[in-house]
PDB file of N, CA and C in Angstrom:
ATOM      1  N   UNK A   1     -37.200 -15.748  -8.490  1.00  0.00           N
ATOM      2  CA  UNK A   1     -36.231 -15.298  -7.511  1.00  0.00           C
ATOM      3  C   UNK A   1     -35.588 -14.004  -8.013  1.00  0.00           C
ATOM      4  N   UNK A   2     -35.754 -13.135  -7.294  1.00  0.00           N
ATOM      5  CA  UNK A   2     -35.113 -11.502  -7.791  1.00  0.00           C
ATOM      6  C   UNK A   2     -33.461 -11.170  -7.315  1.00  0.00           C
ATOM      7  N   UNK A   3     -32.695 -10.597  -8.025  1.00  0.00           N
ATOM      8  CA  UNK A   3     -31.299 -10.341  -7.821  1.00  0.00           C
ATOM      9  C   UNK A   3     -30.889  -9.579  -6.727  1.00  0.00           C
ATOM     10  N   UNK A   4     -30.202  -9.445  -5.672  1.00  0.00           N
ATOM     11  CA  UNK A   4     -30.443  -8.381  -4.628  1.00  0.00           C
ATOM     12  C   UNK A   4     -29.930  -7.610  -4.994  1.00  0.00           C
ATOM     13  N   UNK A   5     -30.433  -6.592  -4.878  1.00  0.00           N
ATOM     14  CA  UNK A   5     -29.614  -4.961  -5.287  1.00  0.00           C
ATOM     15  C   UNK A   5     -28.163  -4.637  -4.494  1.00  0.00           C
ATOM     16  N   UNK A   6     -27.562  -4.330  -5.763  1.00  0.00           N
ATOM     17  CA  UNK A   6     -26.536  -3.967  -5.294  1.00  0.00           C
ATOM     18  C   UNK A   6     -25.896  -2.631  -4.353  1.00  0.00           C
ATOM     19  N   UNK A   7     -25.007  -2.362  -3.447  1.00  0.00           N
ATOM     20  CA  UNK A   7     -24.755  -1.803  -2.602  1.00  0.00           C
ATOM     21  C   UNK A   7     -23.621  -0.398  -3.667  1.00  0.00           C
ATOM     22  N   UNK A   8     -24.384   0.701  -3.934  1.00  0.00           N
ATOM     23  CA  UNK A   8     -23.517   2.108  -4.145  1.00  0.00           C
ATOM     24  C   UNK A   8     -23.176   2.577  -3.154  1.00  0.00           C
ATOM     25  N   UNK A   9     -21.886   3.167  -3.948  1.00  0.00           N
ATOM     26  CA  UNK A   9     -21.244   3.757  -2.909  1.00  0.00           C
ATOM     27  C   UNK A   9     -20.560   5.013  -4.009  1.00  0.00           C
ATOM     28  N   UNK A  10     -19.627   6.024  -3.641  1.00  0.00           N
ATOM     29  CA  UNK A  10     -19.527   7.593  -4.317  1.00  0.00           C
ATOM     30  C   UNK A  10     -17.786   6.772  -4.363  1.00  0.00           C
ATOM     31  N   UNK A  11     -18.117   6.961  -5.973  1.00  0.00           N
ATOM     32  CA  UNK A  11     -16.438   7.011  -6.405  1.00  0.00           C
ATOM     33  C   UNK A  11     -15.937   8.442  -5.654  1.00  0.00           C
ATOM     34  N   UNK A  12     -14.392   8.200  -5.654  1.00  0.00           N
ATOM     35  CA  UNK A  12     -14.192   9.097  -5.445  1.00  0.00           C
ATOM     36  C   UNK A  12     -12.999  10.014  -6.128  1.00  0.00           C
ATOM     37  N   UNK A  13     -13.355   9.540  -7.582  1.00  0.00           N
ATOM     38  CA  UNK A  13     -12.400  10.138  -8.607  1.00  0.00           C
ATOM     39  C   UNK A  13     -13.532  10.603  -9.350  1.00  0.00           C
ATOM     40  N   UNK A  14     -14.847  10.083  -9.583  1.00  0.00           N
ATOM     41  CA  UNK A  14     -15.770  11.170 -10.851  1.00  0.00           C
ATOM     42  C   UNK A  14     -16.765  11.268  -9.637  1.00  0.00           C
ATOM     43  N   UNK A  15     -16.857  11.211  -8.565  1.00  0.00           N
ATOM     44  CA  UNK A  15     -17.761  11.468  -8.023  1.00  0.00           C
ATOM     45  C   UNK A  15     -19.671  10.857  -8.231  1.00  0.00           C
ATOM     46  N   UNK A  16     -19.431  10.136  -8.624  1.00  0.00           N
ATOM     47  CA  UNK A  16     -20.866   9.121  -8.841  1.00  0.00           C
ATOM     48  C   UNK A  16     -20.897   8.187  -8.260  1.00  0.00           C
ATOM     49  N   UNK A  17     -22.128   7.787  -8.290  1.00  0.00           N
ATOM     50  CA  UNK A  17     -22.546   6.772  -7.060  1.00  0.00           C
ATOM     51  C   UNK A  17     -22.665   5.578  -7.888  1.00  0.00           C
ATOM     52  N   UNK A  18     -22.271   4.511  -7.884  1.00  0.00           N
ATOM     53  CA  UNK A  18     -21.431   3.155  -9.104  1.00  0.00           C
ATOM     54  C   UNK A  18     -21.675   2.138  -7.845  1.00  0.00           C
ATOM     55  N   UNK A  19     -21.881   0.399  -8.447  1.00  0.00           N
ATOM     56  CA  UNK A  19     -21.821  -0.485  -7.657  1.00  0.00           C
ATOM     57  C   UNK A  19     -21.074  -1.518  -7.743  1.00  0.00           C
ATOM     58  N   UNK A  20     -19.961  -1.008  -8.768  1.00  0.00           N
ATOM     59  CA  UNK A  20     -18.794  -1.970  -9.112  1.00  0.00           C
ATOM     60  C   UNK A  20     -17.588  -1.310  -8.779  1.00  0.00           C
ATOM     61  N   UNK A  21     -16.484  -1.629  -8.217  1.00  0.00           N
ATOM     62  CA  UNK A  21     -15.268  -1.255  -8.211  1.00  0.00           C
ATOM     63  C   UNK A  21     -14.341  -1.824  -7.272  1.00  0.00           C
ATOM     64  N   UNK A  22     -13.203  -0.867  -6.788  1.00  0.00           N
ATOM     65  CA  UNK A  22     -12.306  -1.664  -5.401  1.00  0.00           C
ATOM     66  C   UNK A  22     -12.172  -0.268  -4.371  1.00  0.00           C
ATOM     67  N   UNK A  23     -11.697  -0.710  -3.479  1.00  0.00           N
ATOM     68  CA  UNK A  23     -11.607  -0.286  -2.514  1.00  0.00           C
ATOM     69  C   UNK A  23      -9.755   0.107  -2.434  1.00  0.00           C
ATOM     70  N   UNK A  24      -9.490   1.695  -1.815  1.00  0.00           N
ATOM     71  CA  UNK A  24      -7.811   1.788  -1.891  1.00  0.00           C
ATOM     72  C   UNK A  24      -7.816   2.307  -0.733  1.00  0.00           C
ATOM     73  N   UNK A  25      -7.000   1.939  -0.118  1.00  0.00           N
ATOM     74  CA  UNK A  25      -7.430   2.594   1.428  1.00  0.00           C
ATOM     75  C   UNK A  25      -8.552   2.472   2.331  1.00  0.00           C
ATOM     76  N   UNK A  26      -9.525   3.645   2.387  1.00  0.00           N
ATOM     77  CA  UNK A  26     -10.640   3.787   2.461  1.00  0.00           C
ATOM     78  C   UNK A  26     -11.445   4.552   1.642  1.00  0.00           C
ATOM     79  N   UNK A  27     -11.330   4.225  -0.018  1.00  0.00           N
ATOM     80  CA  UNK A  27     -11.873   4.925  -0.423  1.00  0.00           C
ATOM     81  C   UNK A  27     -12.328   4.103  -1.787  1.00  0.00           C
ATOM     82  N   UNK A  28     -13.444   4.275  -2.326  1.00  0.00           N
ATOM     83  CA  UNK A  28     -14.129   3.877  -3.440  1.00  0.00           C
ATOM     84  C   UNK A  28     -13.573   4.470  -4.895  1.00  0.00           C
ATOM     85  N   UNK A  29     -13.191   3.589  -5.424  1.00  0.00           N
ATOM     86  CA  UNK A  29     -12.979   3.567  -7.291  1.00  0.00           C
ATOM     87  C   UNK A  29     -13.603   2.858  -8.173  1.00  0.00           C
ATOM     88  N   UNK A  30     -14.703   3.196  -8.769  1.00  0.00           N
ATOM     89  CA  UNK A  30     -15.290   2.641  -9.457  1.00  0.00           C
ATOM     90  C   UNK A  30     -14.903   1.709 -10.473  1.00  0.00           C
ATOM     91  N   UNK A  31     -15.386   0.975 -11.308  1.00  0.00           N
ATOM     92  CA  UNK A  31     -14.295   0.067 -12.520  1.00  0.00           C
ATOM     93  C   UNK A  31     -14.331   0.914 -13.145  1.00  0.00           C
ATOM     94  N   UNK A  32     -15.315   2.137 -13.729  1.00  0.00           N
ATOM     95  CA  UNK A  32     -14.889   2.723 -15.067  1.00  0.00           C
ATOM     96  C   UNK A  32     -13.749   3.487 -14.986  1.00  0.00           C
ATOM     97  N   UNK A  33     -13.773   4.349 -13.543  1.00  0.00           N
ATOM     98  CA  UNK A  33     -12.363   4.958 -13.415  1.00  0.00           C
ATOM     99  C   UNK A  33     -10.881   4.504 -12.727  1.00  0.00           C
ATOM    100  N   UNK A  34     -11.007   2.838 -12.580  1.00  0.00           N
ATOM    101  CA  UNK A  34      -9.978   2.168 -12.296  1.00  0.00           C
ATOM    102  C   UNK A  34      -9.547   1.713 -13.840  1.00  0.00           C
ATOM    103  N   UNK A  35     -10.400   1.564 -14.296  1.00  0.00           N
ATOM    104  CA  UNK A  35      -9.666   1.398 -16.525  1.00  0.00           C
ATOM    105  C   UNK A  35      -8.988   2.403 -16.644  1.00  0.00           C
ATOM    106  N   UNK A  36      -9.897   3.485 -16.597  1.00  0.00           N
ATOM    107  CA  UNK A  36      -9.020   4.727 -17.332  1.00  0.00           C
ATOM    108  C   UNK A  36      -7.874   5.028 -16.409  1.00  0.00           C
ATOM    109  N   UNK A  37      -7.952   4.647 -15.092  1.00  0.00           N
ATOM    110  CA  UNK A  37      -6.295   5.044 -14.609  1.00  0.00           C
ATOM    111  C   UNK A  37      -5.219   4.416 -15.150  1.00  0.00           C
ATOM    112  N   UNK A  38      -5.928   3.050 -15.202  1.00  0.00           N
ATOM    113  CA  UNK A  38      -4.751   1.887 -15.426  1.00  0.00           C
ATOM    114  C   UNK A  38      -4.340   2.013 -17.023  1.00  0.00           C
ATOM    115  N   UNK A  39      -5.052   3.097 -18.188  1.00  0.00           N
ATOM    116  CA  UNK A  39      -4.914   3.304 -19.078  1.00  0.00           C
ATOM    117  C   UNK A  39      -4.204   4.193 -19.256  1.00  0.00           C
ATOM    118  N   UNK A  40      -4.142   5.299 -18.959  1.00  0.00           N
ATOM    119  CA  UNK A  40      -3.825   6.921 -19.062  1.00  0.00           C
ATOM    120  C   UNK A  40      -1.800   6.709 -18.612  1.00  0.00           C
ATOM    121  N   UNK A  41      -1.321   6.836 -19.865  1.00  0.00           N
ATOM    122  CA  UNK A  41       0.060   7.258 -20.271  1.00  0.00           C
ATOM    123  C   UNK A  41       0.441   8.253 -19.077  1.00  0.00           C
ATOM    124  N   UNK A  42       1.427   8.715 -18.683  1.00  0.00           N
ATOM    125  CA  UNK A  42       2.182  10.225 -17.551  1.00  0.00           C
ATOM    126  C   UNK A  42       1.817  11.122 -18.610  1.00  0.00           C
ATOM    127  N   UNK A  43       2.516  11.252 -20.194  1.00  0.00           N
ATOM    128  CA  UNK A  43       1.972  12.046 -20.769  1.00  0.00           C
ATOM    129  C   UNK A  43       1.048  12.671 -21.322  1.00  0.00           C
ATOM    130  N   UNK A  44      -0.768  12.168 -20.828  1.00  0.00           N
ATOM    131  CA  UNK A  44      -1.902  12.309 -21.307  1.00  0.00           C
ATOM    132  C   UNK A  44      -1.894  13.662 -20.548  1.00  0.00           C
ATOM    133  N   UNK A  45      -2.843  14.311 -21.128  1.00  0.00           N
ATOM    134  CA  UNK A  45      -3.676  15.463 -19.606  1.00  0.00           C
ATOM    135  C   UNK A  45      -3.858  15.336 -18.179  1.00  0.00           C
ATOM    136  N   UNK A  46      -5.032  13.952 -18.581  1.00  0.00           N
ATOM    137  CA  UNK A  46      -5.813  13.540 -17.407  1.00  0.00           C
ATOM    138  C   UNK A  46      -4.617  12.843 -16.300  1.00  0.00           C
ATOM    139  N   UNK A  47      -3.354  12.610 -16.410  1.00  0.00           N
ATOM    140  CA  UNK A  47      -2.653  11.694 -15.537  1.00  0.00           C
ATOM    141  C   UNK A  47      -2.428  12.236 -14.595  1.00  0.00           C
ATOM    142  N   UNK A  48      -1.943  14.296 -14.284  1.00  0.00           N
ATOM    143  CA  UNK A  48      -2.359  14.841 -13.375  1.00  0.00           C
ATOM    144  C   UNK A  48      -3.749  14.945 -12.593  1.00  0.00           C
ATOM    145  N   UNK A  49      -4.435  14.863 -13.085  1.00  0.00           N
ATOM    146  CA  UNK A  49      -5.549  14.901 -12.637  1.00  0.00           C
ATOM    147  C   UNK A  49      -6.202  13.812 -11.698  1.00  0.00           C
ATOM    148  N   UNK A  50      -5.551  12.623 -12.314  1.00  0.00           N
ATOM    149  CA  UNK A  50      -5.808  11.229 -11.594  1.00  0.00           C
ATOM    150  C   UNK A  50      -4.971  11.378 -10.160  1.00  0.00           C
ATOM    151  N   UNK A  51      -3.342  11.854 -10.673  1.00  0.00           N
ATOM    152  CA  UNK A  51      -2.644  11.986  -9.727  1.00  0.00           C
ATOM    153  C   UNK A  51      -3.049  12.484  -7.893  1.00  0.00           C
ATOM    154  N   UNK A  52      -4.010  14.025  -9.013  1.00  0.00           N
ATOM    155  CA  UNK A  52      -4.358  14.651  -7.381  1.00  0.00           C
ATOM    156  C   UNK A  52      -5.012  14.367  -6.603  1.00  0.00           C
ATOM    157  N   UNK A  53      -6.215  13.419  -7.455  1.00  0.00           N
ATOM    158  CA  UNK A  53      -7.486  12.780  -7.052  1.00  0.00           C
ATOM    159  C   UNK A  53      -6.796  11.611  -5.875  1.00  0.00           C
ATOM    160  N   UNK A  54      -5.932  11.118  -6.802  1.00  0.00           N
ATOM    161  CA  UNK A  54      -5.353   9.371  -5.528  1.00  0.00           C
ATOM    162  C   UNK A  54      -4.398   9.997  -4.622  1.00  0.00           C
ATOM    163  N   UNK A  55      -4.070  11.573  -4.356  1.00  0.00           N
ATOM    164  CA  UNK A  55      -3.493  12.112  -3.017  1.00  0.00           C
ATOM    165  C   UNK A  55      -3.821  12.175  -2.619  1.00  0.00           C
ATOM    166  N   UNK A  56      -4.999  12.723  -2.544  1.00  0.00           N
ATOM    167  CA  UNK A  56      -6.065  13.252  -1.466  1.00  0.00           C
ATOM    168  C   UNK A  56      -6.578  11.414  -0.765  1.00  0.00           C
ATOM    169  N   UNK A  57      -6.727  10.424  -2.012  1.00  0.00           N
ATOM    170  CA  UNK A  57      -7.223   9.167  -0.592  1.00  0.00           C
ATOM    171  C   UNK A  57      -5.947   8.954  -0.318  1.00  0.00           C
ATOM    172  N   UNK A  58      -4.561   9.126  -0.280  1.00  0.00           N
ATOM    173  CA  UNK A  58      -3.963   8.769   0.605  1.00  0.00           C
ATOM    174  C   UNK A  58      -3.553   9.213   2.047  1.00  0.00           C
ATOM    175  N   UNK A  59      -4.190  10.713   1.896  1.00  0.00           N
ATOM    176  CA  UNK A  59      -4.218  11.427   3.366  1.00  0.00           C
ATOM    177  C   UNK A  59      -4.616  10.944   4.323  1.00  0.00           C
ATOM    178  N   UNK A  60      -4.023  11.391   5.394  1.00  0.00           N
ATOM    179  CA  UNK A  60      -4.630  10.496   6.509  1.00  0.00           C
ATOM    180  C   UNK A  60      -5.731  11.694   7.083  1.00  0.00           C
ATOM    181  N   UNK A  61      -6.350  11.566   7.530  1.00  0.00           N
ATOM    182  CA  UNK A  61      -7.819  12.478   8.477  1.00  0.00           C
ATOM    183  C   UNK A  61      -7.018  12.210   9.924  1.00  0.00           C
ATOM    184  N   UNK A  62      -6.778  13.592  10.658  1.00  0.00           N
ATOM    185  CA  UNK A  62      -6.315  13.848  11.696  1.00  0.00           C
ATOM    186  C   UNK A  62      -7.784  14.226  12.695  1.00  0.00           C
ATOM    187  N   UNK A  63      -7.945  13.528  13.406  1.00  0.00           N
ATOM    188  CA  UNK A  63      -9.252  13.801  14.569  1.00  0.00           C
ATOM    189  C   UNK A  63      -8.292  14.497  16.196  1.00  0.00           C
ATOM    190  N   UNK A  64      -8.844  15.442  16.354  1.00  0.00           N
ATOM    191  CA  UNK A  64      -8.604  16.217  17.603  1.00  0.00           C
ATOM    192  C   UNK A  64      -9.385  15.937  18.626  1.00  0.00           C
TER     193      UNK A  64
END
């Protein structure tokens, strides 16, 4: 009996296509970069960086 393949989808903090993670909004976070968020101090580098990344999924998409 074979395992069914799992369903990728495009993080959308490193941009790779991963088949583990959660869902925030409508948007894909992989586990490796849901660790390192849930890791990363305010005072690291990367905490801006995370910051701008999880603004952008909280935008809303305006359709005309």
């Amino acid at each position: 009996m074979s395992k069914p393949s799992a369903v990728k989808r495009m993080c959308q903090i490193c941009q790779e296509e991963k088949d583990e993670g959660i869902i925030v909004y409508h948007a894909f976070i992989c586990s490796d970069c849901e660790q390192e968020i849930v890791k990363t101090e305010p005072e690291d580098e990367k905490y801006n960086y995370f910051v701008k990344k999880l603004k952008i999924i909280n935008q809303t998409t305006q359709y005309s």
